[in-house]
C-alpha atoms as a PDB file:
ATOM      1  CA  UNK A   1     -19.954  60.802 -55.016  1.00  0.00           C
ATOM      2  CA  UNK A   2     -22.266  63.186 -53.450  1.00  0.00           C
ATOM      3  CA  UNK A   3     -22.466  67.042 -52.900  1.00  0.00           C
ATOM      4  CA  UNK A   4     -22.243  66.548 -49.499  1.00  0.00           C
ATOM      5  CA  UNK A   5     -19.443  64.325 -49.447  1.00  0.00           C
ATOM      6  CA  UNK A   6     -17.546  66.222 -52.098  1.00  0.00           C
ATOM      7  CA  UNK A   7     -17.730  68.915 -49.524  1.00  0.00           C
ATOM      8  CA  UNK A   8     -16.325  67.418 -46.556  1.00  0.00           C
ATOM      9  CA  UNK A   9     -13.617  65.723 -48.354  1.00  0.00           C
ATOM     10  CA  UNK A  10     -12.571  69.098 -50.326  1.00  0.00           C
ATOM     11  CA  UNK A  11     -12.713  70.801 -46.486  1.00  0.00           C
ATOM     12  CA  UNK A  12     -10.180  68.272 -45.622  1.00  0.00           C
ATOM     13  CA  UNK A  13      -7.949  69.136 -48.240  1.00  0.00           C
ATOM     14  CA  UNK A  14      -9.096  66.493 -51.349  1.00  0.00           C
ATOM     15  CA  UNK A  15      -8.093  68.691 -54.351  1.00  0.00           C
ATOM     16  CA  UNK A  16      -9.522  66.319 -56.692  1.00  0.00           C
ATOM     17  CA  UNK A  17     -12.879  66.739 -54.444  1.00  0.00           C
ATOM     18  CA  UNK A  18     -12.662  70.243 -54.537  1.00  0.00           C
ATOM     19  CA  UNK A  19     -12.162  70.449 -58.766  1.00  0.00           C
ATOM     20  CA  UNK A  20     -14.933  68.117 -59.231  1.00  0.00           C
ATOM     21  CA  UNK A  21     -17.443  69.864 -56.620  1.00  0.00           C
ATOM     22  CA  UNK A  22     -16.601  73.189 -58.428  1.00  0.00           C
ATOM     23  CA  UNK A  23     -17.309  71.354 -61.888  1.00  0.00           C
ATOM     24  CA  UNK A  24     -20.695  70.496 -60.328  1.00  0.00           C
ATOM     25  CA  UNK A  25     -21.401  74.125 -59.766  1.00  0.00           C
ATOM     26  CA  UNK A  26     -19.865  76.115 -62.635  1.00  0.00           C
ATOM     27  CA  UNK A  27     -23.272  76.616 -64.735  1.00  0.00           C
ATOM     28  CA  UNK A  28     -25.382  77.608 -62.111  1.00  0.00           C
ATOM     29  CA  UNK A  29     -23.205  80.420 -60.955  1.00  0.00           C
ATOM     30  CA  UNK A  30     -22.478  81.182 -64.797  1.00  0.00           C
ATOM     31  CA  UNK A  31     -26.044  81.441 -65.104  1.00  0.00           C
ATOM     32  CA  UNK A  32     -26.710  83.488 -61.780  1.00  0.00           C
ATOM     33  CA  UNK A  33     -24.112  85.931 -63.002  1.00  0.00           C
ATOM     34  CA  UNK A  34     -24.975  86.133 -66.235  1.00  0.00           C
ATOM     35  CA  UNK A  35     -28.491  87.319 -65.661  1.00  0.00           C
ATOM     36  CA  UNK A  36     -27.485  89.264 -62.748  1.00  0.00           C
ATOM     37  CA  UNK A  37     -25.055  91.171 -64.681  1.00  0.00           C
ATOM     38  CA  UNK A  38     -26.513  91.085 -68.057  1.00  0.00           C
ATOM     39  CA  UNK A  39     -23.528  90.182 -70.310  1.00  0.00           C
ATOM     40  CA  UNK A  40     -21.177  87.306 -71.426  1.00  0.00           C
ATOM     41  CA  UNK A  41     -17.902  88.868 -70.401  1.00  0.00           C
ATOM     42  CA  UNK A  42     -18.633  90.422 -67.048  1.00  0.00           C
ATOM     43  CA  UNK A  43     -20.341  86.855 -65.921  1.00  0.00           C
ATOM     44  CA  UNK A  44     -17.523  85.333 -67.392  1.00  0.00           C
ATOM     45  CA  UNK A  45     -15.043  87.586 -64.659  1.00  0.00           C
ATOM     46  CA  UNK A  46     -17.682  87.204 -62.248  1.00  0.00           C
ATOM     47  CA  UNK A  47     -17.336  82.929 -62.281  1.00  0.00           C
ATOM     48  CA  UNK A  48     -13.875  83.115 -62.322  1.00  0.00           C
ATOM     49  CA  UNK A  49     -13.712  84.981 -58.984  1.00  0.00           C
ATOM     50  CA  UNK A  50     -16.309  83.300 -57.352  1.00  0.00           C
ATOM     51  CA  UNK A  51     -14.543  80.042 -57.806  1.00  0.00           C
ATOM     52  CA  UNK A  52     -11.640  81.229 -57.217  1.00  0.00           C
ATOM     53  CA  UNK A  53     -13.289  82.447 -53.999  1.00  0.00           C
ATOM     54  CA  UNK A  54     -15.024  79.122 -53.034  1.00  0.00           C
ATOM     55  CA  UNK A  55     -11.811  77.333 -53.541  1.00  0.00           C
ATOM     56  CA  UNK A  56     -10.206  79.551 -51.458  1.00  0.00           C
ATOM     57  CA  UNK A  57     -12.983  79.612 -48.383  1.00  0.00           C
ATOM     58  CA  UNK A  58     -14.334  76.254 -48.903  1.00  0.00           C
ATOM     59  CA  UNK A  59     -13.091  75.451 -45.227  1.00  0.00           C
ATOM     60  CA  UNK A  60     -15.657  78.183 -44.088  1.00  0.00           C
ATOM     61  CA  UNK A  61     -19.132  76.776 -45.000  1.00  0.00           C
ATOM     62  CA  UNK A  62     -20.350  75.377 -42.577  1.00  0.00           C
ATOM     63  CA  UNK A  63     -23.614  72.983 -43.150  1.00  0.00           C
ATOM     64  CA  UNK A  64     -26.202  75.507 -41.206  1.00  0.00           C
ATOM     65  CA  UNK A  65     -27.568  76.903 -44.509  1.00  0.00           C
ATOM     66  CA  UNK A  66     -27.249  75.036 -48.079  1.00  0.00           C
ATOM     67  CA  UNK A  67     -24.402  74.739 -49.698  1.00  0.00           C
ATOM     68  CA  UNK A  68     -26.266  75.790 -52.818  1.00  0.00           C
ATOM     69  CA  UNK A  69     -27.191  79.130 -50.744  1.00  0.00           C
ATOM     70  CA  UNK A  70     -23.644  79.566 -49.425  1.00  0.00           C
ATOM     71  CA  UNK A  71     -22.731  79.209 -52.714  1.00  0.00           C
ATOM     72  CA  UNK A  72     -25.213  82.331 -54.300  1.00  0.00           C
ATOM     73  CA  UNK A  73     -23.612  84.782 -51.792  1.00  0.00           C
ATOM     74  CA  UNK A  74     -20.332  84.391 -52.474  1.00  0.00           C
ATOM     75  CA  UNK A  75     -21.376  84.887 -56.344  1.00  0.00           C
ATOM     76  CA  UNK A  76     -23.978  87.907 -55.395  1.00  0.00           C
ATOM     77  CA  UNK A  77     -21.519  89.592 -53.478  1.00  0.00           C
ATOM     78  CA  UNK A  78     -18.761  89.131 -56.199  1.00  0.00           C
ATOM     79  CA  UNK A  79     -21.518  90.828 -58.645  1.00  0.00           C
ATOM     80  CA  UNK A  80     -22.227  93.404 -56.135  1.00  0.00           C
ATOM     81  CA  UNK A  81     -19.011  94.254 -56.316  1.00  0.00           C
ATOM     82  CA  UNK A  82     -19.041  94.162 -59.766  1.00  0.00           C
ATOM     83  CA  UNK A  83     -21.717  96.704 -59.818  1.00  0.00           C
ATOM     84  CA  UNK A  84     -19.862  99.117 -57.770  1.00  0.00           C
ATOM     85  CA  UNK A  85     -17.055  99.287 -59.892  1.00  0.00           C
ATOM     86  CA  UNK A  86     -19.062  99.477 -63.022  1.00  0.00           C
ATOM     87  CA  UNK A  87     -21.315 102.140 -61.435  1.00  0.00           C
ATOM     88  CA  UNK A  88     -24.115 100.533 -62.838  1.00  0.00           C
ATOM     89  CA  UNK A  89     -23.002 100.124 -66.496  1.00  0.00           C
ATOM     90  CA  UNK A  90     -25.650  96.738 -67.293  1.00  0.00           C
ATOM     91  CA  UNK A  91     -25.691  95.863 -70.862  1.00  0.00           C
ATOM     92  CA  UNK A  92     -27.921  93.198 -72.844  1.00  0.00           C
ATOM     93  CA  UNK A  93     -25.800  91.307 -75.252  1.00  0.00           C
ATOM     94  CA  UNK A  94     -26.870  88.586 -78.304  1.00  0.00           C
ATOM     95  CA  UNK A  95     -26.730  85.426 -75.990  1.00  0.00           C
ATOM     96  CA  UNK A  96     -30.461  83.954 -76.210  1.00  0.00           C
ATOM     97  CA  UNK A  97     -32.320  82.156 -73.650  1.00  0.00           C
ATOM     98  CA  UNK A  98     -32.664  78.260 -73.751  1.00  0.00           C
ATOM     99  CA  UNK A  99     -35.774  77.659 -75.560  1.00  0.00           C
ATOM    100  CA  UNK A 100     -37.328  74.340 -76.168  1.00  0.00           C
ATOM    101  CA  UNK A 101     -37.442  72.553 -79.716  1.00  0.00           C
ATOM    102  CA  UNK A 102     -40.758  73.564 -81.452  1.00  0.00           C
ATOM    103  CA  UNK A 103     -42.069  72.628 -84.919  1.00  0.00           C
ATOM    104  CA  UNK A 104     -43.011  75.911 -85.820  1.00  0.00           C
ATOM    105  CA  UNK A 105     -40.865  78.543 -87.088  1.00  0.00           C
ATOM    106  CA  UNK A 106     -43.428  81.041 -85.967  1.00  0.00           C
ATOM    107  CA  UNK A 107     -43.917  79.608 -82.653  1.00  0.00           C
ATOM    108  CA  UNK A 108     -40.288  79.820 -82.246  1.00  0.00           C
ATOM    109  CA  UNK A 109     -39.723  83.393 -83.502  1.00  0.00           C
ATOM    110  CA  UNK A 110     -42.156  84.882 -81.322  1.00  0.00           C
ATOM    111  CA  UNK A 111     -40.705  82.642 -78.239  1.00  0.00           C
ATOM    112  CA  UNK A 112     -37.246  84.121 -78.821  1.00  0.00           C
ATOM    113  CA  UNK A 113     -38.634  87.348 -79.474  1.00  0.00           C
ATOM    114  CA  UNK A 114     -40.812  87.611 -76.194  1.00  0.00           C
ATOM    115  CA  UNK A 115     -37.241  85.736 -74.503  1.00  0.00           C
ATOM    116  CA  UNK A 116     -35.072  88.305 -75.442  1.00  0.00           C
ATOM    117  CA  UNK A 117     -37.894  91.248 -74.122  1.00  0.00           C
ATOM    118  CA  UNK A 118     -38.137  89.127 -70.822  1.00  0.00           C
ATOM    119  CA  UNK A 119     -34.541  89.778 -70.398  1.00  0.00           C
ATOM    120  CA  UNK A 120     -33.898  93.224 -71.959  1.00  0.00           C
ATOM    121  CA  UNK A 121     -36.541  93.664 -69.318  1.00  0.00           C
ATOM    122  CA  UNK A 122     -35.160  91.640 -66.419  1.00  0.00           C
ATOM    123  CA  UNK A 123     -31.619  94.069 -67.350  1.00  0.00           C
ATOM    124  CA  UNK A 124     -33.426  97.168 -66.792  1.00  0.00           C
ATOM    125  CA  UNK A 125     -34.567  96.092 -62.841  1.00  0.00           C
ATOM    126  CA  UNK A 126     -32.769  97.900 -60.189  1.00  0.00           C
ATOM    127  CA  UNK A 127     -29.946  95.378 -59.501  1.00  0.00           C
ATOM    128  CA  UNK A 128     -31.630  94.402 -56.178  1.00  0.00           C
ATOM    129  CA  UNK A 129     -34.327  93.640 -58.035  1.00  0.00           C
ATOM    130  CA  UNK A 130     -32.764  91.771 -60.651  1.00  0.00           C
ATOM    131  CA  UNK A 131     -30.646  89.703 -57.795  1.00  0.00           C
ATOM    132  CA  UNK A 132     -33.915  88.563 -56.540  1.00  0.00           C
ATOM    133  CA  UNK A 133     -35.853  87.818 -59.840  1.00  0.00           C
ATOM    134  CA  UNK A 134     -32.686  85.850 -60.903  1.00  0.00           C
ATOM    135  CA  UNK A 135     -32.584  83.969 -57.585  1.00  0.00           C
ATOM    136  CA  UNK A 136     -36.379  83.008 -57.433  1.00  0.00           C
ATOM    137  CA  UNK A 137     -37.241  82.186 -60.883  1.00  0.00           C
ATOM    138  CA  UNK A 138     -33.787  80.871 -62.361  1.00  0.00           C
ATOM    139  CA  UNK A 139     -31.731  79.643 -59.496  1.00  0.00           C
ATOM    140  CA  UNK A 140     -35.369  78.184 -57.688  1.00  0.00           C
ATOM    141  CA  UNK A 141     -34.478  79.094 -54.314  1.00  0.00           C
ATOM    142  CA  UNK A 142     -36.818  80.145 -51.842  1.00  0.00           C
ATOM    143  CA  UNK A 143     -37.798  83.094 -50.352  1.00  0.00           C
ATOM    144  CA  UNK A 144     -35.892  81.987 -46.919  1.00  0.00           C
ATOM    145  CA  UNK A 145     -32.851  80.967 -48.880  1.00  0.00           C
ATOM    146  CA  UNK A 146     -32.655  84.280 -51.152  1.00  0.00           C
ATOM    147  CA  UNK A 147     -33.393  85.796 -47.770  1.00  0.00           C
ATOM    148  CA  UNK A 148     -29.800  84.240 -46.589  1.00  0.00           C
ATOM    149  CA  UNK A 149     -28.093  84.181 -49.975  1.00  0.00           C
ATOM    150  CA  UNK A 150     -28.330  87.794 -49.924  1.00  0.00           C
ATOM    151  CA  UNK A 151     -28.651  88.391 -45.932  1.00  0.00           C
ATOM    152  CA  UNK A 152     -31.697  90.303 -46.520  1.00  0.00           C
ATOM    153  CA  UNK A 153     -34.747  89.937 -43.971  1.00  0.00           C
ATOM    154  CA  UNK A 154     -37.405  87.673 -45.262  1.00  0.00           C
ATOM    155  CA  UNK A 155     -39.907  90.818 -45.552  1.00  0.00           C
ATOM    156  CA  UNK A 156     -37.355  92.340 -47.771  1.00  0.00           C
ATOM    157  CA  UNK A 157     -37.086  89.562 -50.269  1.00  0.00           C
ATOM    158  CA  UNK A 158     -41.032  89.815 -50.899  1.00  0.00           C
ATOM    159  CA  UNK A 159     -40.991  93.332 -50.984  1.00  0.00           C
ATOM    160  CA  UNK A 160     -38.397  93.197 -53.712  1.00  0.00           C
ATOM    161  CA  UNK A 161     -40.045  90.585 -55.716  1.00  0.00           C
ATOM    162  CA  UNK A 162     -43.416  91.984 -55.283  1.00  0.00           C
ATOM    163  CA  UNK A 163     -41.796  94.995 -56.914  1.00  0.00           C
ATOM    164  CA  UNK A 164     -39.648  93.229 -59.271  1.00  0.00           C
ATOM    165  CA  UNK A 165     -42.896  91.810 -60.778  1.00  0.00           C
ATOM    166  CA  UNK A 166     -44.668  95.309 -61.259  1.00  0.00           C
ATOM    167  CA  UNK A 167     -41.647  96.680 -62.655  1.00  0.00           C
ATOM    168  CA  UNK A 168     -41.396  93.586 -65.352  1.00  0.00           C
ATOM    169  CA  UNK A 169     -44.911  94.180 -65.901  1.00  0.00           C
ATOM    170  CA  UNK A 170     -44.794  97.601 -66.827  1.00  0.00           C
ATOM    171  CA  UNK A 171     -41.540  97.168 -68.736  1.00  0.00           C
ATOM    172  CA  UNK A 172     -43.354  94.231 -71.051  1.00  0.00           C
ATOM    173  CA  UNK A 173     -46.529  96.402 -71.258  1.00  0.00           C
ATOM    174  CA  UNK A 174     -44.603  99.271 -72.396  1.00  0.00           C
ATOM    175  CA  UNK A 175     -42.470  96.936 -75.037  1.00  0.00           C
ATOM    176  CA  UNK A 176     -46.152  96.343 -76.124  1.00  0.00           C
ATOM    177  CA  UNK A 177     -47.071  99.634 -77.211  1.00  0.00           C
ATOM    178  CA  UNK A 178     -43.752 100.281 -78.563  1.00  0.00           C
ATOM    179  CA  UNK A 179     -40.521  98.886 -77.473  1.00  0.00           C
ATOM    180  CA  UNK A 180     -38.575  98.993 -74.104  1.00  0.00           C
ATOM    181  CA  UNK A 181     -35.678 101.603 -74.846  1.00  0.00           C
END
């Protein structure tokens, strides 16, 4: 069955629809959350809610923007919210990027090595920043549907990555010379 189907059949009250649609979802709003927040247990909260959410408000999406999009706000907004109660308490745990099978040890080292700076530098963005880095580059949405996933203008959303970008840059240069801390 497809997404879109799954949808209108959940809107109409198909539990079953509605489980398996969220099933269909569940890792890429772990994901978004995780790197959005920065840490197993918070992205863990974060899924839960947003679910929970989307199961509750399912009848509310309406097919103007993707479901895929409809689905990011709900999950940036319950990390925004996150945020705000945390007052910005972001923390980098042990969880290691996905990194493909190599057959060298070295080769690997240094790939989880230069991994785990790309996030401890991704963590240290200015959560607007990090929202938008995490949308474009993990999550593969566009600048038009970060733009509505985050109801930010479309100016915006390139001004933040354009940022977002320096700010990584610097962060990795300085991790260079010595380490980001």
């Amino acid at each position: 069955m497809g997404e879109a189907e799954l949808i209108r059949k959940a809107q109409s009250g198909d539990h079953e629809a509605l489980v398996e649609l969220l099933r269909t979802i569940e890792t890429s709003v772990y994901r978004s959350a995780f790197y959005i927040l920065g840490n197993e247990q918070d992205a863990l909260d974060a899924v839960q809610e947003a679910l929970i959410r989307i199961y509750r408000k399912i009848d509310t999406y309406q097919e103007k923007a993707k479901f895929s999009t409809w689905v990011q706000r709900v999950v940036s907004n319950v990390c925004m919210d996150k945020f705000r109660a945390k007052k910005e308490t972001v923390s980098i745990d042990e969880h290691e990027l996905i990194i493909p099978d190599r057959n060298n040890v070295e080769d690997e080292i240094l790939l989880n090595s230069l991994s785990q700076d790309i996030k401890a530098a991704i963590g240290k963005l200015p959560k607007q920043y990090r929202m938008v880095v995490v949308l474009r580059y993990l999550e593969d949405f566009s600048y038009q549907e970060i733009a509505e996933a985050l109801e930010l203008p479309l100016n915006t959303v390139k001004s933040y990555l354009f940022r977002a970008r320096q700010q990584l840059q610097e962060l990795l240069h300085d991790y260079e010379k010595g380490g980001i801390g």
